[in-house]
C-alpha atoms as a PDB file:
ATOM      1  CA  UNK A   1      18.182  15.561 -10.770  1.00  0.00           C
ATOM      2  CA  UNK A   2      14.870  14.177 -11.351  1.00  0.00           C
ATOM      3  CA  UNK A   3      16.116  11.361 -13.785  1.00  0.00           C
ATOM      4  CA  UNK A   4      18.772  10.710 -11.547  1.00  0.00           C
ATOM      5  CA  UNK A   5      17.396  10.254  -8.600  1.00  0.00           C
ATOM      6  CA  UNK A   6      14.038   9.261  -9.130  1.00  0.00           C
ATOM      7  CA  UNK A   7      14.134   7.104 -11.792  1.00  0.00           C
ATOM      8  CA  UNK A   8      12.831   4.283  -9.370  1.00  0.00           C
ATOM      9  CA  UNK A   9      13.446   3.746  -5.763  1.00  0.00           C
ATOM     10  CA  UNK A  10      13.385  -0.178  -4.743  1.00  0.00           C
ATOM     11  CA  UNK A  11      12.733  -0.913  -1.276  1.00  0.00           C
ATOM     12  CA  UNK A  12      14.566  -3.438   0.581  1.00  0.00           C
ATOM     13  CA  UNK A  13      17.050  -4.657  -3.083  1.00  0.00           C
ATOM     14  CA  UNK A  14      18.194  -8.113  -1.474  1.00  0.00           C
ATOM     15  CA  UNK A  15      15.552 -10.236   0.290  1.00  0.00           C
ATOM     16  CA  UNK A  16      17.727 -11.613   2.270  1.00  0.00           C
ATOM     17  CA  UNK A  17      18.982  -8.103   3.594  1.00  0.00           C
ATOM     18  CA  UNK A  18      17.588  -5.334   6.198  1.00  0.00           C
ATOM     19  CA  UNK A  19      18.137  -2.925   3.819  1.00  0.00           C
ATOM     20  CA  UNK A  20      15.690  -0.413   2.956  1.00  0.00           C
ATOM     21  CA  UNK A  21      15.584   2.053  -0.093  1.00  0.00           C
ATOM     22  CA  UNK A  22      18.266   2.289  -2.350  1.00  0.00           C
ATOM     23  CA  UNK A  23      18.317   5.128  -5.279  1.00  0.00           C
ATOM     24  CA  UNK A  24      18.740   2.892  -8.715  1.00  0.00           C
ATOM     25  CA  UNK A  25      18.668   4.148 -12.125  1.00  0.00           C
ATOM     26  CA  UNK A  26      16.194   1.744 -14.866  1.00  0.00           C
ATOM     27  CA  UNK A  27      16.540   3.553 -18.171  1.00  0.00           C
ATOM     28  CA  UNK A  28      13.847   3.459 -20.324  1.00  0.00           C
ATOM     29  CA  UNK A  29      11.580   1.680 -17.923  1.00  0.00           C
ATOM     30  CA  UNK A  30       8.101   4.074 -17.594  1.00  0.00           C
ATOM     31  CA  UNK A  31       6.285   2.165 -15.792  1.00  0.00           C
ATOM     32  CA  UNK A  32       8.790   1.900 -13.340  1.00  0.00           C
ATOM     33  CA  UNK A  33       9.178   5.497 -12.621  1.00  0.00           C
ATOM     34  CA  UNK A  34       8.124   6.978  -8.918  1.00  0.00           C
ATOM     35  CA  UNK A  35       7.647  10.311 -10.512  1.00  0.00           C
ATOM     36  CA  UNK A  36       6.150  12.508 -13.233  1.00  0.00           C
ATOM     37  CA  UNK A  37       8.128  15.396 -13.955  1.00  0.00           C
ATOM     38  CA  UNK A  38       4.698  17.113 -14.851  1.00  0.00           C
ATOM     39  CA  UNK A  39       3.547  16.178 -11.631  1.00  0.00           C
ATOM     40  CA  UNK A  40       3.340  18.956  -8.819  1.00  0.00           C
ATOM     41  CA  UNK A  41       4.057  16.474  -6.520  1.00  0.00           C
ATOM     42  CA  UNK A  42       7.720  15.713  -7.715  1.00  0.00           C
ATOM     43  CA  UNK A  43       9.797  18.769  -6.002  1.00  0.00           C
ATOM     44  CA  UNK A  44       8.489  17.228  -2.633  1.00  0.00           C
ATOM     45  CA  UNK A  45       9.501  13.518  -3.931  1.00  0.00           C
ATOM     46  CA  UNK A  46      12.792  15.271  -4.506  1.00  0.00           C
ATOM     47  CA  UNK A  47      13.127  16.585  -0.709  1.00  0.00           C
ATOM     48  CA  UNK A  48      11.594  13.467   0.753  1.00  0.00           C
ATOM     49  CA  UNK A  49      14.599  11.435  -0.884  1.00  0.00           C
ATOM     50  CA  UNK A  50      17.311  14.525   0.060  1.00  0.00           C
ATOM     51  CA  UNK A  51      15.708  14.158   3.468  1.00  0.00           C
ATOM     52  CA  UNK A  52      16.651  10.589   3.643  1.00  0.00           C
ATOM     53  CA  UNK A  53      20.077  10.691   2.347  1.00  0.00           C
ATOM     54  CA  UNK A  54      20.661  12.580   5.540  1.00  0.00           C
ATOM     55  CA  UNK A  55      18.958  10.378   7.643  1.00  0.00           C
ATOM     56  CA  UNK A  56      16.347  13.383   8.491  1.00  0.00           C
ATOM     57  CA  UNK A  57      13.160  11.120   8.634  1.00  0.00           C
ATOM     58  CA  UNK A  58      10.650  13.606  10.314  1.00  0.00           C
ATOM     59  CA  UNK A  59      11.684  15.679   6.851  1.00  0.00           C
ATOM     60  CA  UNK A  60      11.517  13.104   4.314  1.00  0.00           C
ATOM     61  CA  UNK A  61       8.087  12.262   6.259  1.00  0.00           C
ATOM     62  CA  UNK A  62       6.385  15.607   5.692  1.00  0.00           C
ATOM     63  CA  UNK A  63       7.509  15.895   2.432  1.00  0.00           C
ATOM     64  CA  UNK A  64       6.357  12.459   0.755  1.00  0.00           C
ATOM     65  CA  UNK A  65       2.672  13.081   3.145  1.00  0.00           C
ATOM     66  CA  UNK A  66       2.756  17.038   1.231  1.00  0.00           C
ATOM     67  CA  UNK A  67       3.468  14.553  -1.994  1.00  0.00           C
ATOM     68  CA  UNK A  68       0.596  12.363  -1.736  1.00  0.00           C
ATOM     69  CA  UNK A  69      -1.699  15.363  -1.136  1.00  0.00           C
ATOM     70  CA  UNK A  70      -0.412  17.425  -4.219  1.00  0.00           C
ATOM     71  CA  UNK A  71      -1.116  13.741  -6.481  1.00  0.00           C
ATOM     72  CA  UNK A  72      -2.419  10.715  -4.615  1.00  0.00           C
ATOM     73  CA  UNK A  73      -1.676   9.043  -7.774  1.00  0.00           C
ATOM     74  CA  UNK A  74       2.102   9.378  -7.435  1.00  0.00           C
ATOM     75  CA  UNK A  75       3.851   6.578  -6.258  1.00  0.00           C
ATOM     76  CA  UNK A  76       7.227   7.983  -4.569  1.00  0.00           C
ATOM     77  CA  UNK A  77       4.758   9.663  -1.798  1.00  0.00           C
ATOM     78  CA  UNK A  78       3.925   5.633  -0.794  1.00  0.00           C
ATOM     79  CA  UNK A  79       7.262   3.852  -1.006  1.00  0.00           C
ATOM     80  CA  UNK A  80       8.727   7.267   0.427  1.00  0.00           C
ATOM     81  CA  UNK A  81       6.469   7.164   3.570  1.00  0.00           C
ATOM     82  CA  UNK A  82       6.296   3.027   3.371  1.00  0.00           C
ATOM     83  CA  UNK A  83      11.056   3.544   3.530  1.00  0.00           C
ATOM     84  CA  UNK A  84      10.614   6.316   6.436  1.00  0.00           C
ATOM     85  CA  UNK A  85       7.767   3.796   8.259  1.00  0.00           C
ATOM     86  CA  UNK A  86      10.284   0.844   8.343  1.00  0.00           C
ATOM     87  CA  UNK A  87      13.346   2.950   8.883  1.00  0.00           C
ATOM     88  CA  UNK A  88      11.644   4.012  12.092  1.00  0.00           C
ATOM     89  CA  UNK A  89      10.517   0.506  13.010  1.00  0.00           C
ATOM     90  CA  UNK A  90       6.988   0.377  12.460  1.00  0.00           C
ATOM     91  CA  UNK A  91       6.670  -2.486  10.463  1.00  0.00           C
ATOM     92  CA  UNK A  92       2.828  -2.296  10.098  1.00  0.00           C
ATOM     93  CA  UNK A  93       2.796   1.099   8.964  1.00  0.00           C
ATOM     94  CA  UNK A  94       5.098  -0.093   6.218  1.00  0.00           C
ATOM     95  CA  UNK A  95       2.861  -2.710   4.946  1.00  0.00           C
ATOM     96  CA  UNK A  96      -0.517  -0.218   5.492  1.00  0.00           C
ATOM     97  CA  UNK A  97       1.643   2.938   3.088  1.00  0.00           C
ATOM     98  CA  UNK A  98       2.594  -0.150   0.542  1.00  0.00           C
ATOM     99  CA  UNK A  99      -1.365  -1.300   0.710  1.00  0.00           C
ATOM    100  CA  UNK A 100      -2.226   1.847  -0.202  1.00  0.00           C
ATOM    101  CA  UNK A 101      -0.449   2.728  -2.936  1.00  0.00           C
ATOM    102  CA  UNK A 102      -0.930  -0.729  -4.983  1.00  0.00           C
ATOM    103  CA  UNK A 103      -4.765   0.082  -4.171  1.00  0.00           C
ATOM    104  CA  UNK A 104      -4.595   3.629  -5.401  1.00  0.00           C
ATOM    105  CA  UNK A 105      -2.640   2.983  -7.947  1.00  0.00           C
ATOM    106  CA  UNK A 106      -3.311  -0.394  -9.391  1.00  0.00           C
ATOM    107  CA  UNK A 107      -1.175  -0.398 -12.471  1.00  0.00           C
ATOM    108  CA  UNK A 108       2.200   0.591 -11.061  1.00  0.00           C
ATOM    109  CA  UNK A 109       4.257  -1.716 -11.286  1.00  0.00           C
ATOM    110  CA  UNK A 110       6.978  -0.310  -9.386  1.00  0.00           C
ATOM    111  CA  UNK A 111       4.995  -0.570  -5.853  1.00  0.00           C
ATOM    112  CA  UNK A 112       3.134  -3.954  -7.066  1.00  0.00           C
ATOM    113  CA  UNK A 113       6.997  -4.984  -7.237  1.00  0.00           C
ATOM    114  CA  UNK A 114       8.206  -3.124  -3.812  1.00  0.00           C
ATOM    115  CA  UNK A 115       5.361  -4.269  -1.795  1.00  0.00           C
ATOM    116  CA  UNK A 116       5.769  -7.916  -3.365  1.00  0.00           C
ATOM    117  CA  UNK A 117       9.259  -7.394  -2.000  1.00  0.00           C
ATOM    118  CA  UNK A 118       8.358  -6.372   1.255  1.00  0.00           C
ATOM    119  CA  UNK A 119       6.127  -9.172   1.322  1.00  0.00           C
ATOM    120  CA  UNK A 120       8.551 -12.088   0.957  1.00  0.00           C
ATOM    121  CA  UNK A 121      10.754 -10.395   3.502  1.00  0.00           C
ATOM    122  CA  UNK A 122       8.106 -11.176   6.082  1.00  0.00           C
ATOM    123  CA  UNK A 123       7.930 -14.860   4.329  1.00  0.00           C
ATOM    124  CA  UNK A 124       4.628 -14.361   2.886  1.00  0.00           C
ATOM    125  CA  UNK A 125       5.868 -15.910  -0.303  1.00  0.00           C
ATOM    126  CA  UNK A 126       2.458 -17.081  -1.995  1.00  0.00           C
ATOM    127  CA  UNK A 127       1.702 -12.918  -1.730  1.00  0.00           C
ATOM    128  CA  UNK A 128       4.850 -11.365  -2.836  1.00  0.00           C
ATOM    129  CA  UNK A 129       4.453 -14.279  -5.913  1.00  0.00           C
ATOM    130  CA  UNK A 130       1.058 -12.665  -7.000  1.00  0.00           C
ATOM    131  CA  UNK A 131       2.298  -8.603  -6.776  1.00  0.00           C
ATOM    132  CA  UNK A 132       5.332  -9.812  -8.877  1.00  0.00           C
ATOM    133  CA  UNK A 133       3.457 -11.414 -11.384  1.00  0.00           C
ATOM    134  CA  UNK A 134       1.257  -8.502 -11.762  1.00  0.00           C
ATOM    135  CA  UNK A 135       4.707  -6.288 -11.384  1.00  0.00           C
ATOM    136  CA  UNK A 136       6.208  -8.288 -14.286  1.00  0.00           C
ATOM    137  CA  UNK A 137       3.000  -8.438 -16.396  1.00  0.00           C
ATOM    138  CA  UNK A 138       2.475  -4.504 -15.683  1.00  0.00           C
ATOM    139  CA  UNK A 139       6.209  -3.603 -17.179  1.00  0.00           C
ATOM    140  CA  UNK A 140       6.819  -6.757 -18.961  1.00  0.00           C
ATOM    141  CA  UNK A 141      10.312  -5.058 -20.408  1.00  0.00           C
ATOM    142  CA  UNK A 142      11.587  -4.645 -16.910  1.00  0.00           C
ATOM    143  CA  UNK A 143      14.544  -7.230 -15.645  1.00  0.00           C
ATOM    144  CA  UNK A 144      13.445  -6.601 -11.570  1.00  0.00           C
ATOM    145  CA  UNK A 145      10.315  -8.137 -11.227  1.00  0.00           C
ATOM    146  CA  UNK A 146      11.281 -11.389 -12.902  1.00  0.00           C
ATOM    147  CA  UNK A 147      14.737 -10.704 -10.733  1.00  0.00           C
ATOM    148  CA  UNK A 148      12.708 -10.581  -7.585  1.00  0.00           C
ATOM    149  CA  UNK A 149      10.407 -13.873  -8.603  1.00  0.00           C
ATOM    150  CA  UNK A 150      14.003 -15.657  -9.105  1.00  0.00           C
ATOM    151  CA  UNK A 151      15.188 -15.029  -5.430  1.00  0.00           C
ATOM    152  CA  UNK A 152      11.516 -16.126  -4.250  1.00  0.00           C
ATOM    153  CA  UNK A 153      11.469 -19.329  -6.007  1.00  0.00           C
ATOM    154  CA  UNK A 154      14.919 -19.892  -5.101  1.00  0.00           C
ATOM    155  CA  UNK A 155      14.535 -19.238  -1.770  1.00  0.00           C
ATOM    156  CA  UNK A 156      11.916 -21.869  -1.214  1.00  0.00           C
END
C-alpha cells in the first residue's frame, strides 16, 4: 500500500483547475516520495490519505497533525494538512502548512514543487518560478517540476 499510495501526492495537478490532491504514482523518483517506510510517521500518512478518499477531513486532519509529531521531517504530514486546509476553504492555512514544510524541510522537492504549485494558482508566478527551480534542481530526474514550469511560462 505504501508504494501505491504514497509514492507522491501532488496538490492541485492542473493550474488551471480547483482540484486538490490527487494520489499519482512516480517510480523511481526518491526525492519525490511523501513517505519513508522506516518512518513511524507513515501508518498515520496512510490514514490521513484513507481519511480523504472518504471525504472524512476532521480524520485525515488528526492523522497527518499525529504525523508531523511522530517526524516533523516527513513531508505527507504538510501537503496532507496543507489538501485538508484548502479542502475546507481556508486558503491561508494552506499556504502557512506549505510554508512550513519547504522551511522544515528544505530539500524536498516534492513540497518545493506543491507549494510552487499552489503558488501560481494564486498568480504569484515570479514565486511558484523560484520553488520550481529549486523543485527541479532538488530531483533533477523528475518530469513534474519542469512540467509545472511549462504551464507557468505558458500561462504568461
Amino acid at each position: 500500500m505504501h508504494a501505491r499510495l504514497f509514492s507522491a501526492v501532488i496538490l492541485f495537478s492542473a493550474l488551471s483547475a480547483p482540484v486538490y490532491s490527487l494520489p499519482v504514482e512516480l517510480k523511481d523518483q526518491p526525492a519525490m516520495a511523501i513517505a519513508d517506510p522506516s518512518s513511524l510517521a507513515d501508518p498515520k500518512l496512510e490514514e490521513g490519505l484513507a481519511a480523504l478518499k472518504k471525504g472524512d477531513n476532521a480524520s485525515a486532519e488528526k492523522a497527518f497533525r499525529k504525523a508531523i509529531e511522530l517526524d516533523p521531517k516527513i513531508s505527507g504530514g504538510y501537503i496532507g494538512m496543507a489538501e485538508v486546509s484548502g479542502r475546507t476553504n481556508k486558503p491561508k492555512d494552506v499556504e502557512r502548512w506549505l510554508q512550513e514544510g519547504v522551511k522544515k524541510i528544505p530539500d524536498n522537492s516534492l513540497l518545493a514543487m506543491t507549494y510552487g504549485r499552489w503558488l501560481a494558482t494564486q498568480g504569484r508566478t515570479n514565486e511558484a518560478d523560484a520553488l520550481l527551480t529549486k523543485a527541479a534542481k532538488l530531483a533533477p530526474d523528475s518530469v513534474e517540476p519542469y512540467l509545472a514550469l511549462c504551464e507557468i511560462h505558458l500561462s504568461t
